[in-house]
C-alpha atoms as a PDB file:
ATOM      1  CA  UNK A   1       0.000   0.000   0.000  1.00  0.00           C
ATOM      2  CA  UNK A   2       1.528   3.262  -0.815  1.00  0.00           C
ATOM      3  CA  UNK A   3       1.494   6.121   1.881  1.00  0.00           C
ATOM      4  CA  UNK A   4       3.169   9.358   2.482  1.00  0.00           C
ATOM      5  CA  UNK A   5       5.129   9.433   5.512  1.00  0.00           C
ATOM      6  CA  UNK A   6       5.818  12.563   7.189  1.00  0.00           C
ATOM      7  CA  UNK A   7       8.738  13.366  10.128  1.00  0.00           C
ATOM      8  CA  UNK A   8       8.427  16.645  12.076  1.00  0.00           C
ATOM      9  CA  UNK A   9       9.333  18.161  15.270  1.00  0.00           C
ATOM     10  CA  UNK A  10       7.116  20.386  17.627  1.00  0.00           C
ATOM     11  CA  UNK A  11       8.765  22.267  20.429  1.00  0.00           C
ATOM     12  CA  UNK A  12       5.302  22.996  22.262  1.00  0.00           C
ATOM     13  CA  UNK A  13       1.327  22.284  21.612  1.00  0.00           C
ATOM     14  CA  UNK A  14      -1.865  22.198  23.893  1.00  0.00           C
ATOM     15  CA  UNK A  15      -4.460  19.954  22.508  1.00  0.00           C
ATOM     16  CA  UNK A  16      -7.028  21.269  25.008  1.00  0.00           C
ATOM     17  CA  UNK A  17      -9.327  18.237  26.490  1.00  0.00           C
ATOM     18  CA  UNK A  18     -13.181  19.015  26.151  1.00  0.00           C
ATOM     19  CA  UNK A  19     -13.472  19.633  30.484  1.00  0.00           C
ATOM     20  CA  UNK A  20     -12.207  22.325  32.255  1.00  0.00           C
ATOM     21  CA  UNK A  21     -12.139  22.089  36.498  1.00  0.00           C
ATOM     22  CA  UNK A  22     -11.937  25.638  36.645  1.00  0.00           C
ATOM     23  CA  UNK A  23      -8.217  26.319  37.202  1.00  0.00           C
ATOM     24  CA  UNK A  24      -6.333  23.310  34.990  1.00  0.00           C
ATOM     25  CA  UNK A  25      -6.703  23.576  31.273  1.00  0.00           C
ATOM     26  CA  UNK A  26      -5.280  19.691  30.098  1.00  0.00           C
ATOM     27  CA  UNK A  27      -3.861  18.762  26.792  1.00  0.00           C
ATOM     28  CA  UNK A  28      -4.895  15.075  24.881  1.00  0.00           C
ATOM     29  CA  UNK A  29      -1.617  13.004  25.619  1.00  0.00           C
ATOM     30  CA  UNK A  30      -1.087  13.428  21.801  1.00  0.00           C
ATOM     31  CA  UNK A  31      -2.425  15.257  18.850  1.00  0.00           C
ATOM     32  CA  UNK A  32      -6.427  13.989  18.227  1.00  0.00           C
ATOM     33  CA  UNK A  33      -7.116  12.688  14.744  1.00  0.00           C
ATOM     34  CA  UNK A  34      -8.917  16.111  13.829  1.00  0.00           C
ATOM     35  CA  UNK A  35      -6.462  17.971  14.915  1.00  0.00           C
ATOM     36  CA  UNK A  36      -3.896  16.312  12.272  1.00  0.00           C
ATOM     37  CA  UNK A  37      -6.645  16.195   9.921  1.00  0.00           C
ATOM     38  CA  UNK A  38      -7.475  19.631  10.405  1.00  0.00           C
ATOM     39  CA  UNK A  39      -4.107  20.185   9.667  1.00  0.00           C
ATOM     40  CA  UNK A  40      -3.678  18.712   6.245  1.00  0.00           C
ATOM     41  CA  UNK A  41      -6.501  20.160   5.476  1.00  0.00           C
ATOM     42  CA  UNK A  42      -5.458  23.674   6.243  1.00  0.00           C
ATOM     43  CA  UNK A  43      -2.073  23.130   4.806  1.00  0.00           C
ATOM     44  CA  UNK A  44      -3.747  21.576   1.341  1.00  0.00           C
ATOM     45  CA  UNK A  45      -6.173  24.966   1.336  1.00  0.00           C
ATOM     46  CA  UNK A  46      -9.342  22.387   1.103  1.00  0.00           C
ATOM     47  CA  UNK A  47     -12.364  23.586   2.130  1.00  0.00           C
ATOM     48  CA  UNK A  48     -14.421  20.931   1.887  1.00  0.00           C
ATOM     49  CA  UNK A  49     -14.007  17.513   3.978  1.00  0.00           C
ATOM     50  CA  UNK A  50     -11.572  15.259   2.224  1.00  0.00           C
ATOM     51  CA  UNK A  51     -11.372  11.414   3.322  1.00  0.00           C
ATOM     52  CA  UNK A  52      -7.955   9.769   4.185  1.00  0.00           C
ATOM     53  CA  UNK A  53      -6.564   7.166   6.108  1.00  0.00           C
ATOM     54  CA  UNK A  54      -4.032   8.028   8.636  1.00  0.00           C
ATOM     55  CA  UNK A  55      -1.374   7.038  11.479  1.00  0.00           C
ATOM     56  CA  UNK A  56       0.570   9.109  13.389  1.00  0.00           C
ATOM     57  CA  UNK A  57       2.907   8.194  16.068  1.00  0.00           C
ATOM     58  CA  UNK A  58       4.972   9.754  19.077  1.00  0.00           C
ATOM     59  CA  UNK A  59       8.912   8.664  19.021  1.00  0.00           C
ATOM     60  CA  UNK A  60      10.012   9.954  21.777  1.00  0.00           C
ATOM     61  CA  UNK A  61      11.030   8.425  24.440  1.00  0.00           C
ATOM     62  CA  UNK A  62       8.542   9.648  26.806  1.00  0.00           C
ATOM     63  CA  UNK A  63       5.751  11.095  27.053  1.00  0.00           C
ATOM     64  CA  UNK A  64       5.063  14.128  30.134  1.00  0.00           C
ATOM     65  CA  UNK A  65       3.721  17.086  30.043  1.00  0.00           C
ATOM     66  CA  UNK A  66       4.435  20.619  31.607  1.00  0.00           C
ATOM     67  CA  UNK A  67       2.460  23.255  33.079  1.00  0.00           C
ATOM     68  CA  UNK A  68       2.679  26.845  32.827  1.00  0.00           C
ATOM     69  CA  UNK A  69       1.054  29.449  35.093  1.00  0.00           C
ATOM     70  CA  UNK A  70      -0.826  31.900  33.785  1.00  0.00           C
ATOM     71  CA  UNK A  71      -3.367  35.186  34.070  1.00  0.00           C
ATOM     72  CA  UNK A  72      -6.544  34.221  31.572  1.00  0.00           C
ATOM     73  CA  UNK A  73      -9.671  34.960  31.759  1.00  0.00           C
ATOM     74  CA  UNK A  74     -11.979  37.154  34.003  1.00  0.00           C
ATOM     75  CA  UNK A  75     -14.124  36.601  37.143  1.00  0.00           C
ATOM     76  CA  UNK A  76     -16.474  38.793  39.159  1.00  0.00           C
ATOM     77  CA  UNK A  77     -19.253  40.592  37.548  1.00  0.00           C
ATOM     78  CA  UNK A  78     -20.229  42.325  40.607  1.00  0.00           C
ATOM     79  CA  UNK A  79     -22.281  45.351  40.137  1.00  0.00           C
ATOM     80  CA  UNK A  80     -22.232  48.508  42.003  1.00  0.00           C
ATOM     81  CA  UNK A  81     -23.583  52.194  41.869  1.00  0.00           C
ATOM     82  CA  UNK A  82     -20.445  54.391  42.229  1.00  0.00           C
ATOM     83  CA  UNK A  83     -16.633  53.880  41.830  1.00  0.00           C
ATOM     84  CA  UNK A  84     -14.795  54.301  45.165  1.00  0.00           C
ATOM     85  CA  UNK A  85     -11.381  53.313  46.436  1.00  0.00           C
ATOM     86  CA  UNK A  86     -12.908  50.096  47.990  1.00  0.00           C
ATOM     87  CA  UNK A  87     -14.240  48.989  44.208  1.00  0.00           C
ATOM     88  CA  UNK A  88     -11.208  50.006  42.499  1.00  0.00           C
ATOM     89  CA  UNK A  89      -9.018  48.003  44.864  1.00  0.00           C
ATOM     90  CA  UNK A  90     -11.194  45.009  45.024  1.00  0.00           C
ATOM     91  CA  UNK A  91     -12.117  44.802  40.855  1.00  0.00           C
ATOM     92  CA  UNK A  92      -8.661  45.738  38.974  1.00  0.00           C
ATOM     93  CA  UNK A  93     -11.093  46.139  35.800  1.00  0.00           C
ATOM     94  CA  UNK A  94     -14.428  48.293  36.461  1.00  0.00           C
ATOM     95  CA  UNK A  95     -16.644  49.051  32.934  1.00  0.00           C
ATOM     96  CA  UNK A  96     -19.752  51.027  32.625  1.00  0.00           C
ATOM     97  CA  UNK A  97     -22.784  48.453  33.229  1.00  0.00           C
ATOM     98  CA  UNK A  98     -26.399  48.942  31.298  1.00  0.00           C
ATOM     99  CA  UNK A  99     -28.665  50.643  33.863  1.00  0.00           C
ATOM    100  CA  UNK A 100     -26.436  53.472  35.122  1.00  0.00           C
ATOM    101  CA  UNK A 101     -24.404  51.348  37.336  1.00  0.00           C
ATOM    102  CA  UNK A 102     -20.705  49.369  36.859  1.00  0.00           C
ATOM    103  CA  UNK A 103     -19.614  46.100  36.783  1.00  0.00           C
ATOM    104  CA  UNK A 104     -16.053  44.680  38.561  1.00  0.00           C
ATOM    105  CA  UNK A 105     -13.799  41.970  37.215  1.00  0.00           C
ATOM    106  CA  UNK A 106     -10.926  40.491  38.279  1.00  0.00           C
ATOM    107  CA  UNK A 107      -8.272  38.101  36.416  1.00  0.00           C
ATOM    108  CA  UNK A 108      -7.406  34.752  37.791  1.00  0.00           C
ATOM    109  CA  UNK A 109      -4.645  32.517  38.032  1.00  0.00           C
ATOM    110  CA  UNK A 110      -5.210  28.783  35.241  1.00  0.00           C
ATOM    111  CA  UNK A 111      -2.298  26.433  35.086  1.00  0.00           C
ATOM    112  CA  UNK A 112      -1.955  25.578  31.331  1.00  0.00           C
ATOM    113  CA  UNK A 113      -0.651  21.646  30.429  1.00  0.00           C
ATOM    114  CA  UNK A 114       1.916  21.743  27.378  1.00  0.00           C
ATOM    115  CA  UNK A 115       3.166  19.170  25.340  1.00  0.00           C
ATOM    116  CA  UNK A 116       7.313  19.642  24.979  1.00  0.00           C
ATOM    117  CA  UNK A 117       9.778  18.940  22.349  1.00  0.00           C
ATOM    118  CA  UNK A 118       7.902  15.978  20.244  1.00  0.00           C
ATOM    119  CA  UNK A 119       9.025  14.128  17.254  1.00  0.00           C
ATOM    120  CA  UNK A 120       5.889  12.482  14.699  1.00  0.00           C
ATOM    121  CA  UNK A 121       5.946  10.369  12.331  1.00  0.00           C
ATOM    122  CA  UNK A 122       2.902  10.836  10.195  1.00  0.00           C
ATOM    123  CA  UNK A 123       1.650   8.147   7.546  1.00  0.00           C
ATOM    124  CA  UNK A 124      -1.119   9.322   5.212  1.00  0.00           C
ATOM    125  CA  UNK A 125      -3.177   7.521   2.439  1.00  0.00           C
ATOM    126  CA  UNK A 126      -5.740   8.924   0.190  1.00  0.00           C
ATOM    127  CA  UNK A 127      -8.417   8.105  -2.219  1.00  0.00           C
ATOM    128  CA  UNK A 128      -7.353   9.133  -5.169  1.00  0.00           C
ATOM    129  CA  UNK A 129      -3.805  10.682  -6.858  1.00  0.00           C
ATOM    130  CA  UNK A 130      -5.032  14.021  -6.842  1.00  0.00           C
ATOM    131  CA  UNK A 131      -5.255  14.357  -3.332  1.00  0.00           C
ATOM    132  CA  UNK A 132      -2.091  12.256  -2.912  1.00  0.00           C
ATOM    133  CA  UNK A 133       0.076  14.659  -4.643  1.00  0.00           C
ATOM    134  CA  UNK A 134      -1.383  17.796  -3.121  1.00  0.00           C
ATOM    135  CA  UNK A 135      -0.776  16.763   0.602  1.00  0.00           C
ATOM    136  CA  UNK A 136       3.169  16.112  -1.313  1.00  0.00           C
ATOM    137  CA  UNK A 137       3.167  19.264  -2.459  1.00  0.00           C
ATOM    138  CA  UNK A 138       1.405  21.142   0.311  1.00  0.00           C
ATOM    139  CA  UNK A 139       3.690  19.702   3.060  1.00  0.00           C
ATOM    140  CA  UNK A 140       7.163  20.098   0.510  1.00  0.00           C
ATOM    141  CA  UNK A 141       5.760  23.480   0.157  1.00  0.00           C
ATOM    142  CA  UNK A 142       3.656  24.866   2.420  1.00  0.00           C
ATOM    143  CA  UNK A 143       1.177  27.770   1.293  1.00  0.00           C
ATOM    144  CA  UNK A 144       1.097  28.582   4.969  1.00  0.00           C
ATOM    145  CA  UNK A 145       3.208  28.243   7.977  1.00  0.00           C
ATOM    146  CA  UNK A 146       2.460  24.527   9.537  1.00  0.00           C
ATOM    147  CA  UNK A 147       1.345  24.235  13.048  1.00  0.00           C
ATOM    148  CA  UNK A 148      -0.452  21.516  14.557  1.00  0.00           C
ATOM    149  CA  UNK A 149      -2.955  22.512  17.242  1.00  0.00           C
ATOM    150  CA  UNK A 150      -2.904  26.618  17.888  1.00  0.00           C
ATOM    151  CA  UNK A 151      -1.781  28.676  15.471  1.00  0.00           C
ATOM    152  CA  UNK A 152       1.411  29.673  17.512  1.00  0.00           C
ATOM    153  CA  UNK A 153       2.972  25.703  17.584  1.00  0.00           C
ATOM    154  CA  UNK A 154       4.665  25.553  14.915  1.00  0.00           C
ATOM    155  CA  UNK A 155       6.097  22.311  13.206  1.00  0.00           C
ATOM    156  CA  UNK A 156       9.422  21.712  11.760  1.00  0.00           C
ATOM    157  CA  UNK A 157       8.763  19.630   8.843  1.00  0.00           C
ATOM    158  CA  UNK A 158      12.129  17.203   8.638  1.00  0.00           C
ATOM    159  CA  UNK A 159      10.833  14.514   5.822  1.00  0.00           C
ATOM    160  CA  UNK A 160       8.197  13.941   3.307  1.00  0.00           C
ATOM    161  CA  UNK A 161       8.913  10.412   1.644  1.00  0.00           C
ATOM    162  CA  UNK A 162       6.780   8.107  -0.659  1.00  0.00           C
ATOM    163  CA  UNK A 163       6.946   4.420   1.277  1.00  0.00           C
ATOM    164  CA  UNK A 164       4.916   1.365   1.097  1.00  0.00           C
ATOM    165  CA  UNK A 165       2.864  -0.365   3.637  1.00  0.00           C
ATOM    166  CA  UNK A 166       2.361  -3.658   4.092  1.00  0.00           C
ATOM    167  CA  UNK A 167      -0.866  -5.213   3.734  1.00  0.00           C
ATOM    168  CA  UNK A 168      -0.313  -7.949   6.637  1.00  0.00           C
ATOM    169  CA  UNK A 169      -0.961  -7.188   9.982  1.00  0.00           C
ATOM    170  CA  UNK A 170       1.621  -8.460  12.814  1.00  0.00           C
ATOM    171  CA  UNK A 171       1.059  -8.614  16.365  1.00  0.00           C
ATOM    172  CA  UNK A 172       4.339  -7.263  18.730  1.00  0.00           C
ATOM    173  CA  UNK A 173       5.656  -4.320  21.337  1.00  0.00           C
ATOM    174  CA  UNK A 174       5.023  -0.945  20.576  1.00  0.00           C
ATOM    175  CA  UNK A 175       8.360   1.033  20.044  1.00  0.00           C
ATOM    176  CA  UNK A 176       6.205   4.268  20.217  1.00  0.00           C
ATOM    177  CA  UNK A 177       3.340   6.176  21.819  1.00  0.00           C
ATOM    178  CA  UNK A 178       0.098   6.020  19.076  1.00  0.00           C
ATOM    179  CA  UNK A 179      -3.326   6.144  20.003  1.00  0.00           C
ATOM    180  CA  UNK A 180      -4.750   2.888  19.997  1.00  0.00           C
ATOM    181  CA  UNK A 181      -8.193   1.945  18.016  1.00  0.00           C
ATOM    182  CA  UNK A 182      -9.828  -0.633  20.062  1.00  0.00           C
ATOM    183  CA  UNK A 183      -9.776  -3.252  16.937  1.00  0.00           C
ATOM    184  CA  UNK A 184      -5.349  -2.887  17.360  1.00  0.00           C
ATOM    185  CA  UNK A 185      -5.247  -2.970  21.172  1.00  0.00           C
ATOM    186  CA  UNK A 186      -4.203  -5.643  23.586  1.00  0.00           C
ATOM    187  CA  UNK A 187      -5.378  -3.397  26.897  1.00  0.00           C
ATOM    188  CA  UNK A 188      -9.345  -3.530  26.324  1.00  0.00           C
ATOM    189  CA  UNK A 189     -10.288  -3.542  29.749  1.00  0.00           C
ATOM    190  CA  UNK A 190      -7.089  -2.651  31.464  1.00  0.00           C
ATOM    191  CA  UNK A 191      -7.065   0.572  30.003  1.00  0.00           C
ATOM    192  CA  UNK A 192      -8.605   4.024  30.144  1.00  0.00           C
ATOM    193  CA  UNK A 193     -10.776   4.565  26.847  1.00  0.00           C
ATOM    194  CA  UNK A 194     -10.252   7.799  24.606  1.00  0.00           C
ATOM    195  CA  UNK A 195     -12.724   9.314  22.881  1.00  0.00           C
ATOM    196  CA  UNK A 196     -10.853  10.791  20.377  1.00  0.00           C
ATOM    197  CA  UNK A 197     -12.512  13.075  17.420  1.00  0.00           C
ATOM    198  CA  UNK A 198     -12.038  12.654  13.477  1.00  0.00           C
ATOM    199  CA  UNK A 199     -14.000  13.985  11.037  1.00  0.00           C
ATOM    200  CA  UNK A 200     -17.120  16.486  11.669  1.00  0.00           C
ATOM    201  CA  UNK A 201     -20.036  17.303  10.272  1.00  0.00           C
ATOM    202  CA  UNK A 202     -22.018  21.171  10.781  1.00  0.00           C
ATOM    203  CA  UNK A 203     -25.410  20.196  12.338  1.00  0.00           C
ATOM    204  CA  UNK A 204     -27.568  23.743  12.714  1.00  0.00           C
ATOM    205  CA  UNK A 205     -24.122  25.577  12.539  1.00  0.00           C
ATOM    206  CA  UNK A 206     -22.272  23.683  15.167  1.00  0.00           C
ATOM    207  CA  UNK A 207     -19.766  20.827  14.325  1.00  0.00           C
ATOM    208  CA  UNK A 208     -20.713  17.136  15.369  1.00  0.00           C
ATOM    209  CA  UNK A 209     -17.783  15.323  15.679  1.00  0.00           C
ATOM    210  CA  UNK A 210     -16.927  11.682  14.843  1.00  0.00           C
ATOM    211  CA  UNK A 211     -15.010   9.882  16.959  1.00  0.00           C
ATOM    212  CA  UNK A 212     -13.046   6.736  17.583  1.00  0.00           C
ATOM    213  CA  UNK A 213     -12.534   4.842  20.859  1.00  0.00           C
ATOM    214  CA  UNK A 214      -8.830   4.026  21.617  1.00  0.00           C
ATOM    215  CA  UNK A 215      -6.456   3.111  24.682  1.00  0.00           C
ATOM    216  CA  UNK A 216      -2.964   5.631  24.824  1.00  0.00           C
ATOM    217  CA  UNK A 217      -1.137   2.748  23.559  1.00  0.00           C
ATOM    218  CA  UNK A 218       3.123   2.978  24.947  1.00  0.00           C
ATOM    219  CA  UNK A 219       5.980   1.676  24.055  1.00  0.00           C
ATOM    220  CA  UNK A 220       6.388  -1.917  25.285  1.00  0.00           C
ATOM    221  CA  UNK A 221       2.693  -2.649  24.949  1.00  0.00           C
ATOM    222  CA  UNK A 222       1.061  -5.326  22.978  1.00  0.00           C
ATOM    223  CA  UNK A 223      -0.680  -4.615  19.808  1.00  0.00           C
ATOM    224  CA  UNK A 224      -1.552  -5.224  16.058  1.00  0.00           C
ATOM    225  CA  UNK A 225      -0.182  -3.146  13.621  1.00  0.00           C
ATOM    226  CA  UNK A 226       1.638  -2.905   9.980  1.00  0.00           C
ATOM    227  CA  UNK A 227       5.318  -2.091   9.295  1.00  0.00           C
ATOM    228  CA  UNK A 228       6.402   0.401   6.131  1.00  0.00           C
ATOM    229  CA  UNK A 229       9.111  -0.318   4.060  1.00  0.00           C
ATOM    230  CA  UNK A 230      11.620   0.932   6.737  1.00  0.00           C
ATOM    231  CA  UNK A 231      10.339  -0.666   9.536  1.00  0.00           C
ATOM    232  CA  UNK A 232       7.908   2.223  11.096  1.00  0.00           C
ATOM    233  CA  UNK A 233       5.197   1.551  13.008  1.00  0.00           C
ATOM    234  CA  UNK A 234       1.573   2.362  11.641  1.00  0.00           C
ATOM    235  CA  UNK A 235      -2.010   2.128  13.037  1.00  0.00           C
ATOM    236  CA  UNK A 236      -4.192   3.448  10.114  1.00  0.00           C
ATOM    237  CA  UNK A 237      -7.729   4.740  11.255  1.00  0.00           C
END
């Protein structure tokens, strides 16, 4: 089976998790499936959905994430009929409210998870030629700068390379972190499941996401997979 297969580097990311405790902001363990297909997309300039087939896995050699303090976001909303030196020293931020009277905020303190220094290896397979040799050309020459995740994490793109997959599956150790599709995974019922997003669809103006249920599969753990040409690991969803 043909593929691309693409190498790059990411210094930082947040892949914020859908739940938010108030004061920690997590990240997914690694990039979601949307997030990468998101990606491709954005790189390709498509702007309508395009189906592939995709693997991408996490080569270092581990996985942890750091936190970062940071101001973000406002609380308060108190209301009050005049300014005076008790407000202004309780609500750093005072604005004009609707019915003659003002409104106090205050910032507050969130602790931020970030994903550090990461090296991916990406394997992608299409549909058709067309879109094969766009995502070649759109990651050998990107129309835009590539980030995965927020704008601001940036990727260093270190390889785009034409490989083949095999078509057998073979059952062995994980010399990566992936996520895991059920139908791969040894861990189904040791494991925490992942609901982890794809494709979407706009349902009255808000996306509907697909997703996939997988185990955080690391290295050392059992599980079904195929080998390229060079002896890379890939999970294709």
């Amino acid at each position: 089976m043909k593929a691309i297969r693409i190498k790059f580097f990411q210094e930082t990311a947040s892949f914020k998790l859908p739940m938010w405790n108030g004061s920690l902001l997590p990240t997914y363990p690694l990039p979601p499936y949307s997030t990468v297909i998101g990606m491709i997309h954005t790189l390709c300039q498509w702007s309508t959905a395009h189906r592939i087939k995709l693997s991408i896995v996490c080569n270092n050699q581990q996985l942890g994430a750091a936190q970062q303090g940071l101001y973000r976001g406002y609380i308060g909303g108190a209301t009050f009929n005049k300014v005076t030196e008790e407000t202004e020293s309780r609500w750093p931020i005072v604005v004009e409210g609707a019915f003659n009277d003002y409104i106090g905020f205050t910032t507050r303190i969130y602790t931020t998870e970030f994903l550090v220094d990461r090296y991916y290896t990406l394997h992608v397979m299409t549909e058709n030629e067309e879109d094969f040799n766009k995502i070649i050309e759109a990651f050998n020459y990107p129309p835009v700068y590539p980030s995965l995740g927020r704008w601001e994490d940036s990727i260093r793109i270190d390889e785009v390379k034409i490989v083949e997959i095999a078509d057998k599956l073979v059952n062995g150790k994980l010399n990566c972190f992936v996520w895991l599709p059920e139908r791969y995974s040894s861990l189904q019922g040791f494991s925490t499941v992942w609901k982890i997003p794809t494709y979407y669809n706009l349902v009255r103006d808000k996306r509907k996401f697909e997703y996939i249920k997988c185990y955080l599969g690391e290295r050392g753990d059992l599980a079904t997979f195929r080998l390229d040409e060079e002896g890379e690991h890939v999970l294709l969803i």
